[in-house]
Each structure stands twice: as structure tokens, then as C-alpha cells.
C-alpha atoms as a PDB file:
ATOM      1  CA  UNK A   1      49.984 140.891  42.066  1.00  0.00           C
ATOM      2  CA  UNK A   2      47.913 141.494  45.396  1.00  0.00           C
ATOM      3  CA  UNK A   3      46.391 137.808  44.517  1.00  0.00           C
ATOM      4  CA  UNK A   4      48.899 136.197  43.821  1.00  0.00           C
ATOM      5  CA  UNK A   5      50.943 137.572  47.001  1.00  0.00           C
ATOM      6  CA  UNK A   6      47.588 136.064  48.961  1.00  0.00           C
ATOM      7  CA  UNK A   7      48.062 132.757  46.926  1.00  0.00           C
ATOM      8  CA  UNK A   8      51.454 132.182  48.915  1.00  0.00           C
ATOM      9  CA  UNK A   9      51.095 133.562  52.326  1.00  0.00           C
ATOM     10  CA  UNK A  10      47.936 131.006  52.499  1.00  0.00           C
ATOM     11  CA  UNK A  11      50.437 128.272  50.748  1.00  0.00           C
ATOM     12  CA  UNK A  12      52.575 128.935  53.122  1.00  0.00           C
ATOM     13  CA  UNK A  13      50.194 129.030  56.715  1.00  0.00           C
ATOM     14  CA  UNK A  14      49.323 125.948  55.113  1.00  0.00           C
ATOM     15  CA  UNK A  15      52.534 124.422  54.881  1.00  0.00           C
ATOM     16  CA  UNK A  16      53.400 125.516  58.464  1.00  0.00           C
ATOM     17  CA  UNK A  17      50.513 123.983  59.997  1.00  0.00           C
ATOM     18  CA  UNK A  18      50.960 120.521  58.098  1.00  0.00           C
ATOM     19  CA  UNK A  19      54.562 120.834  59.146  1.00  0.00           C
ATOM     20  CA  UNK A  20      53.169 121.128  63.194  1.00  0.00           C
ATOM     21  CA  UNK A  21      50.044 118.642  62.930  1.00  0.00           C
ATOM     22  CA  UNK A  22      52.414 115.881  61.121  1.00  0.00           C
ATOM     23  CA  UNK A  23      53.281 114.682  64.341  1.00  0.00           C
ATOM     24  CA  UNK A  24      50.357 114.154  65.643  1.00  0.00           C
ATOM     25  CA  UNK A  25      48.782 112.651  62.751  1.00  0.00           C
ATOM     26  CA  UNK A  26      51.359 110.083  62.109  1.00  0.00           C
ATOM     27  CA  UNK A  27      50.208 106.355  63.437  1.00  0.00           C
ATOM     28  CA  UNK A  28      52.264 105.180  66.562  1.00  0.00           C
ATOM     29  CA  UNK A  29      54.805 102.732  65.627  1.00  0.00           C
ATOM     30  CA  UNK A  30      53.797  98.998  65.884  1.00  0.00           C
ATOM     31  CA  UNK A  31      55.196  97.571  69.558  1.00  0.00           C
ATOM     32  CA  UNK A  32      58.240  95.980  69.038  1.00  0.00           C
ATOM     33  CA  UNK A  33      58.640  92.570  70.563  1.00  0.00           C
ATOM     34  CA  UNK A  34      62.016  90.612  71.653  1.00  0.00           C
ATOM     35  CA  UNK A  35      62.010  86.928  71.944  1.00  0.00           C
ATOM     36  CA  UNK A  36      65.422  85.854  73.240  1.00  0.00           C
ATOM     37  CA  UNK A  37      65.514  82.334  73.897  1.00  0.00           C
ATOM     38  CA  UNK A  38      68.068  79.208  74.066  1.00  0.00           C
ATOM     39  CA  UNK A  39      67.417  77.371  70.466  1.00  0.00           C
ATOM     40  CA  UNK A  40      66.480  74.086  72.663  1.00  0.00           C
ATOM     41  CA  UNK A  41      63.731  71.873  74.318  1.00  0.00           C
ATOM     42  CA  UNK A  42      62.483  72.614  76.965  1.00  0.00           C
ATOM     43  CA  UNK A  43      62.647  76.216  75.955  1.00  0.00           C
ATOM     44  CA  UNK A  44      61.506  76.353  72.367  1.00  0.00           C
ATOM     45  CA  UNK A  45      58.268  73.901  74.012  1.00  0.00           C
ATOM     46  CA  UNK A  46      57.291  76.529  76.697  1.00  0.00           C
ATOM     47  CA  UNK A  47      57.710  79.436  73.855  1.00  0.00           C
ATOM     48  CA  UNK A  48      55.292  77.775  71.731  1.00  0.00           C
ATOM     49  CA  UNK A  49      51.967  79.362  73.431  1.00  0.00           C
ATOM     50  CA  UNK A  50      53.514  82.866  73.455  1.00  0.00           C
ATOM     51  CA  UNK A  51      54.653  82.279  69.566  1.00  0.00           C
ATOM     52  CA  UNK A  52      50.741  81.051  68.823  1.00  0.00           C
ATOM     53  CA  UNK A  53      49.851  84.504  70.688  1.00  0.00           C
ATOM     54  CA  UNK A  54      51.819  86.617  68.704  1.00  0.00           C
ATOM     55  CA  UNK A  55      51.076  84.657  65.094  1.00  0.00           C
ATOM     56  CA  UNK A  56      47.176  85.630  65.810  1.00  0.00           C
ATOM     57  CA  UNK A  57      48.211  89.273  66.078  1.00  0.00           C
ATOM     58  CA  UNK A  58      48.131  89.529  62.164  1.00  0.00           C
ATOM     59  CA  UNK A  59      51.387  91.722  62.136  1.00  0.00           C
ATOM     60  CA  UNK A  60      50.060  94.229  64.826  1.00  0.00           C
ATOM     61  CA  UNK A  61      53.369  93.717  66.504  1.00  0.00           C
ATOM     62  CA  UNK A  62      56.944  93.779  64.986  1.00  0.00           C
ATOM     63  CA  UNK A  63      58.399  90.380  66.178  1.00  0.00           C
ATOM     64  CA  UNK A  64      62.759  90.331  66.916  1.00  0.00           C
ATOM     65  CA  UNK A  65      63.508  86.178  67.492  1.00  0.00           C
ATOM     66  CA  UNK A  66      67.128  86.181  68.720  1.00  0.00           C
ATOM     67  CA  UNK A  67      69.336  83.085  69.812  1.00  0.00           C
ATOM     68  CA  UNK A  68      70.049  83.569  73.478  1.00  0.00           C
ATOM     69  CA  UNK A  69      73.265  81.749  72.562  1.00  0.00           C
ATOM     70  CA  UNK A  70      74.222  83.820  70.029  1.00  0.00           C
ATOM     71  CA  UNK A  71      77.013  86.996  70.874  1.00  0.00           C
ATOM     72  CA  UNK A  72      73.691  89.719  69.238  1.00  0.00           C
ATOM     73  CA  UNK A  73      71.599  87.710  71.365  1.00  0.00           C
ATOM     74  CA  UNK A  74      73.704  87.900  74.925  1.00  0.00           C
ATOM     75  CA  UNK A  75      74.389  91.315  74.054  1.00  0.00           C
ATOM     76  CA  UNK A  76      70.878  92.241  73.852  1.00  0.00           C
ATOM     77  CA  UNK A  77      70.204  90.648  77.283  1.00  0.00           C
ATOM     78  CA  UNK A  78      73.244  92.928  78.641  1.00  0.00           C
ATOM     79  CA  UNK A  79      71.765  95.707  77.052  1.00  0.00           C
ATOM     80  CA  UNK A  80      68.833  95.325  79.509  1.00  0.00           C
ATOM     81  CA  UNK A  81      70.947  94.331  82.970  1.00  0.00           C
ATOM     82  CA  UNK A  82      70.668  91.142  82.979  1.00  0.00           C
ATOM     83  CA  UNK A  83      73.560  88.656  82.891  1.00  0.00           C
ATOM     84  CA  UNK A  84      74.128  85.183  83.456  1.00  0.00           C
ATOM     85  CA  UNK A  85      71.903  82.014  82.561  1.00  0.00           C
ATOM     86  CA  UNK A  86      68.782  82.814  81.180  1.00  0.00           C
ATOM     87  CA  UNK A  87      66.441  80.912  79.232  1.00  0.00           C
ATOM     88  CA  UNK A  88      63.970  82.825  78.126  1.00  0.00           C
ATOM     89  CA  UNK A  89      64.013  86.823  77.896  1.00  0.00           C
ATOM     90  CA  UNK A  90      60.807  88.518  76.085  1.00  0.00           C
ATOM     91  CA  UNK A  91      60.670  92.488  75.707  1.00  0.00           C
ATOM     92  CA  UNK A  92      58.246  94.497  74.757  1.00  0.00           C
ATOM     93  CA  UNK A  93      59.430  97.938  73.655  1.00  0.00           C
ATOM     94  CA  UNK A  94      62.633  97.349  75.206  1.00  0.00           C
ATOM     95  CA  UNK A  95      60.944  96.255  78.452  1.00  0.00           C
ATOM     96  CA  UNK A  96      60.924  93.419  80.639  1.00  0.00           C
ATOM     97  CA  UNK A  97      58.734  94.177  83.448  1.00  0.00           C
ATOM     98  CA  UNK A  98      55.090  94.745  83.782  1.00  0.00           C
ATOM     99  CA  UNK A  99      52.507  96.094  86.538  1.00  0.00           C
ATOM    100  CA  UNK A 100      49.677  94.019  86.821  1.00  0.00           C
ATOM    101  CA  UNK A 101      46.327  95.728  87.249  1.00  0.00           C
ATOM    102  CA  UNK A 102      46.614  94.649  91.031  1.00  0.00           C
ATOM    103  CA  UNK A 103      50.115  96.710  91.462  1.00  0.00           C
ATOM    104  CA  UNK A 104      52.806  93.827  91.692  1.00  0.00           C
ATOM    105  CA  UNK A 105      55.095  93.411  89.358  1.00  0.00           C
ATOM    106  CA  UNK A 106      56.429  90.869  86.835  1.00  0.00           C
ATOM    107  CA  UNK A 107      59.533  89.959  85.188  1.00  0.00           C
ATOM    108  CA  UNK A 108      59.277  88.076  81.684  1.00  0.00           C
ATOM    109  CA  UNK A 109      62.396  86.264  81.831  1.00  0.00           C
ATOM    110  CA  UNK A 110      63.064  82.452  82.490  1.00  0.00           C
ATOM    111  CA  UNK A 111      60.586  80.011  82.175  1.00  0.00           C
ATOM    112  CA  UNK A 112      56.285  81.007  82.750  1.00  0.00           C
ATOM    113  CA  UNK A 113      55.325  80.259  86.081  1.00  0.00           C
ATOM    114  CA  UNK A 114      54.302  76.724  87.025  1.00  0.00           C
ATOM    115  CA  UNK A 115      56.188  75.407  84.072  1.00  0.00           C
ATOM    116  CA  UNK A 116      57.257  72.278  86.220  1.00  0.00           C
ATOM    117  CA  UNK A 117      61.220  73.381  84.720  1.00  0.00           C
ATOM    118  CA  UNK A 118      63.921  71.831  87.461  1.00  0.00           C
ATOM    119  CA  UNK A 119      66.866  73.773  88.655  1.00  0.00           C
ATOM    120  CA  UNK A 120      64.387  76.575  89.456  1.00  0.00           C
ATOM    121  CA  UNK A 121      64.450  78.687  86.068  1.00  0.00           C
ATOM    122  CA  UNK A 122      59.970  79.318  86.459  1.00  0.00           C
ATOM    123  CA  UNK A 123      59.574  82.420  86.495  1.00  0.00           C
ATOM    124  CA  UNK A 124      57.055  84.875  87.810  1.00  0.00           C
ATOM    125  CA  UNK A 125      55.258  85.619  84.603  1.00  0.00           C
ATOM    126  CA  UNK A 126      52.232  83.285  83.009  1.00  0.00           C
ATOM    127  CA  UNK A 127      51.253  83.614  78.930  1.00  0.00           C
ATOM    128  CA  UNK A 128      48.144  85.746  80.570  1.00  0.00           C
ATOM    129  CA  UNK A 129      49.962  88.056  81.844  1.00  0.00           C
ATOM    130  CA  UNK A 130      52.011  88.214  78.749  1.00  0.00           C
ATOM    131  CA  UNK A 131      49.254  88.971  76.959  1.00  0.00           C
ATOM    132  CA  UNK A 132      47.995  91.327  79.163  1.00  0.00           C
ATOM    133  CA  UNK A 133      51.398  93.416  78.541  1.00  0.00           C
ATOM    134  CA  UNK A 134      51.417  93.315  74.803  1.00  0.00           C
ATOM    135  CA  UNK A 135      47.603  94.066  74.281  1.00  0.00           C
ATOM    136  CA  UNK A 136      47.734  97.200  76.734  1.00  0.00           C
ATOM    137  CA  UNK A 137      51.105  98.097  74.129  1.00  0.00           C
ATOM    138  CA  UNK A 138      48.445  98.115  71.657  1.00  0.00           C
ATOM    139  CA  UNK A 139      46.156 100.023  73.401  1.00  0.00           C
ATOM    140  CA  UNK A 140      42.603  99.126  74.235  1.00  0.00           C
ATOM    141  CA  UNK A 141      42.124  98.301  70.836  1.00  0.00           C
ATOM    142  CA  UNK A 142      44.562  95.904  70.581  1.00  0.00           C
ATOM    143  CA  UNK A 143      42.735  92.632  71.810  1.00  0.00           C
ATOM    144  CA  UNK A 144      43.697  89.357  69.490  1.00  0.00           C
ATOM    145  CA  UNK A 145      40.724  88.732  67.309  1.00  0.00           C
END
């Protein structure tokens, strides 16, 4: 009986400490990322590089494509602040700002920067910096290969 009493206190520390160290053994959840875009050229043309990006990733990120135009895709850019006209929203985990390693700050919405877009819809951001933000969601392991 004595044994067989020690059998199940050990089963049981056992089961107590897998039940505390599960957390911390699970594997972090892939980054998630948001592409909300108008369905259209010039848009779908300056998404191209970021799409090529995110193809070579080899499923390392969980990729959401939403219609910008569409009432799941508005409410999604609501769901963040933002209102209004815009072209081009990406997220990563729910976010659409970034530090750069220098401090300042960028916004991935409307067009990349220098994207010679009239009406004024460039943005701050650049693919680099895009990549930047989803490889450091990775982790330093997380470079494209």
C-alpha cells in the first residue's frame, strides 16, 4: 500500500509541474499580419514587394488579406483609429507603428515612401522598414532565408 501511495503523490508532483511549465514550453504564436488594401492599381502594384516579402517567409507568419472596401475591412481599420481614405493599412500583431533602431517612428499606412503616388497618399514607411518590423516579430531568428 505504502508503494503504491508513493506511486501517486509522485504522479501527481508530476502532473502539477507539467501543469506550471506548459506555459512556458508552448511555442509563441506565429505573428499575425493584416494587409488591408483597396482591391485596385496603383495599390495592389505598390503591395506587390511586401506580398513577395511575406511569400519567402515559408508560413512563419499568419497572413489576414482584407478588402479595404469591404464593411470587415473598414471595420478593421476603425478598430485601430483610423478613419477616412486609406489605401493601404498593414498590421502586425494588431499594430501599425514601429520604432526604428534610430528612435523615430513609422506608420505603415498609405502608400511606401517615395512611391511617386499623387494626391499625397506616400507614406512614411519603405518595404525595409517593413521588414525590419516583421523580422524583429519573429525574433532574431526570424530573418527571410
Amino acid at each position: 500500500m505504502d508503494k503504491l501511495r508513493k506511486f501517486f503523490a509522485t504522479l501527481a508532483a508530476s502532473a502539477a509541474a507539467a501543469v506550471i511549465l506548459m506555459p512556458a514550453l508552448a511555442l509563441a504564436a506565429p505573428p499575425t499580419i493584416e494587409v488591408i488594401a483597396l482591391g485596385h492599381s496603383p495599390v495592389q502594384d505598390a503591395l506587390k514587394p511586401v506580398r513577395d516579402y511575406l511569400g519567402g517567409l515559408d508560413g512563419r507568419v499568419r497572413v489576414v488579406e482584407l478588402n479595404a472596401e469591404s464593411p470587415e475591412g473598414a471595420r478593421r481599420v476603425g478598430a485601430v483609429g483610423l478613419k477616412g481614405h486609406i489605401p493601404i493599412l498593414l498590421l502586425i500583431d494588431g499594430s501599425y507603428r514601429f520604432k526604428r533602431t534610430d528612435g523615430t517612428a513609422v506608420e505603415f499606412k498609405d502608400f511606401p515612401a517615395k512611391a511617386n503616388i499623387p494626391l499625397g497618399l506616400n507614406g512614411s514607411w519603405t518595404v525595409a522598414d517593413f521588414r525590419t518590423a516583421v523580422d524583429t516579430a519573429l525574433g532574431a531568428g526570424g530573418k527571410q532565408r
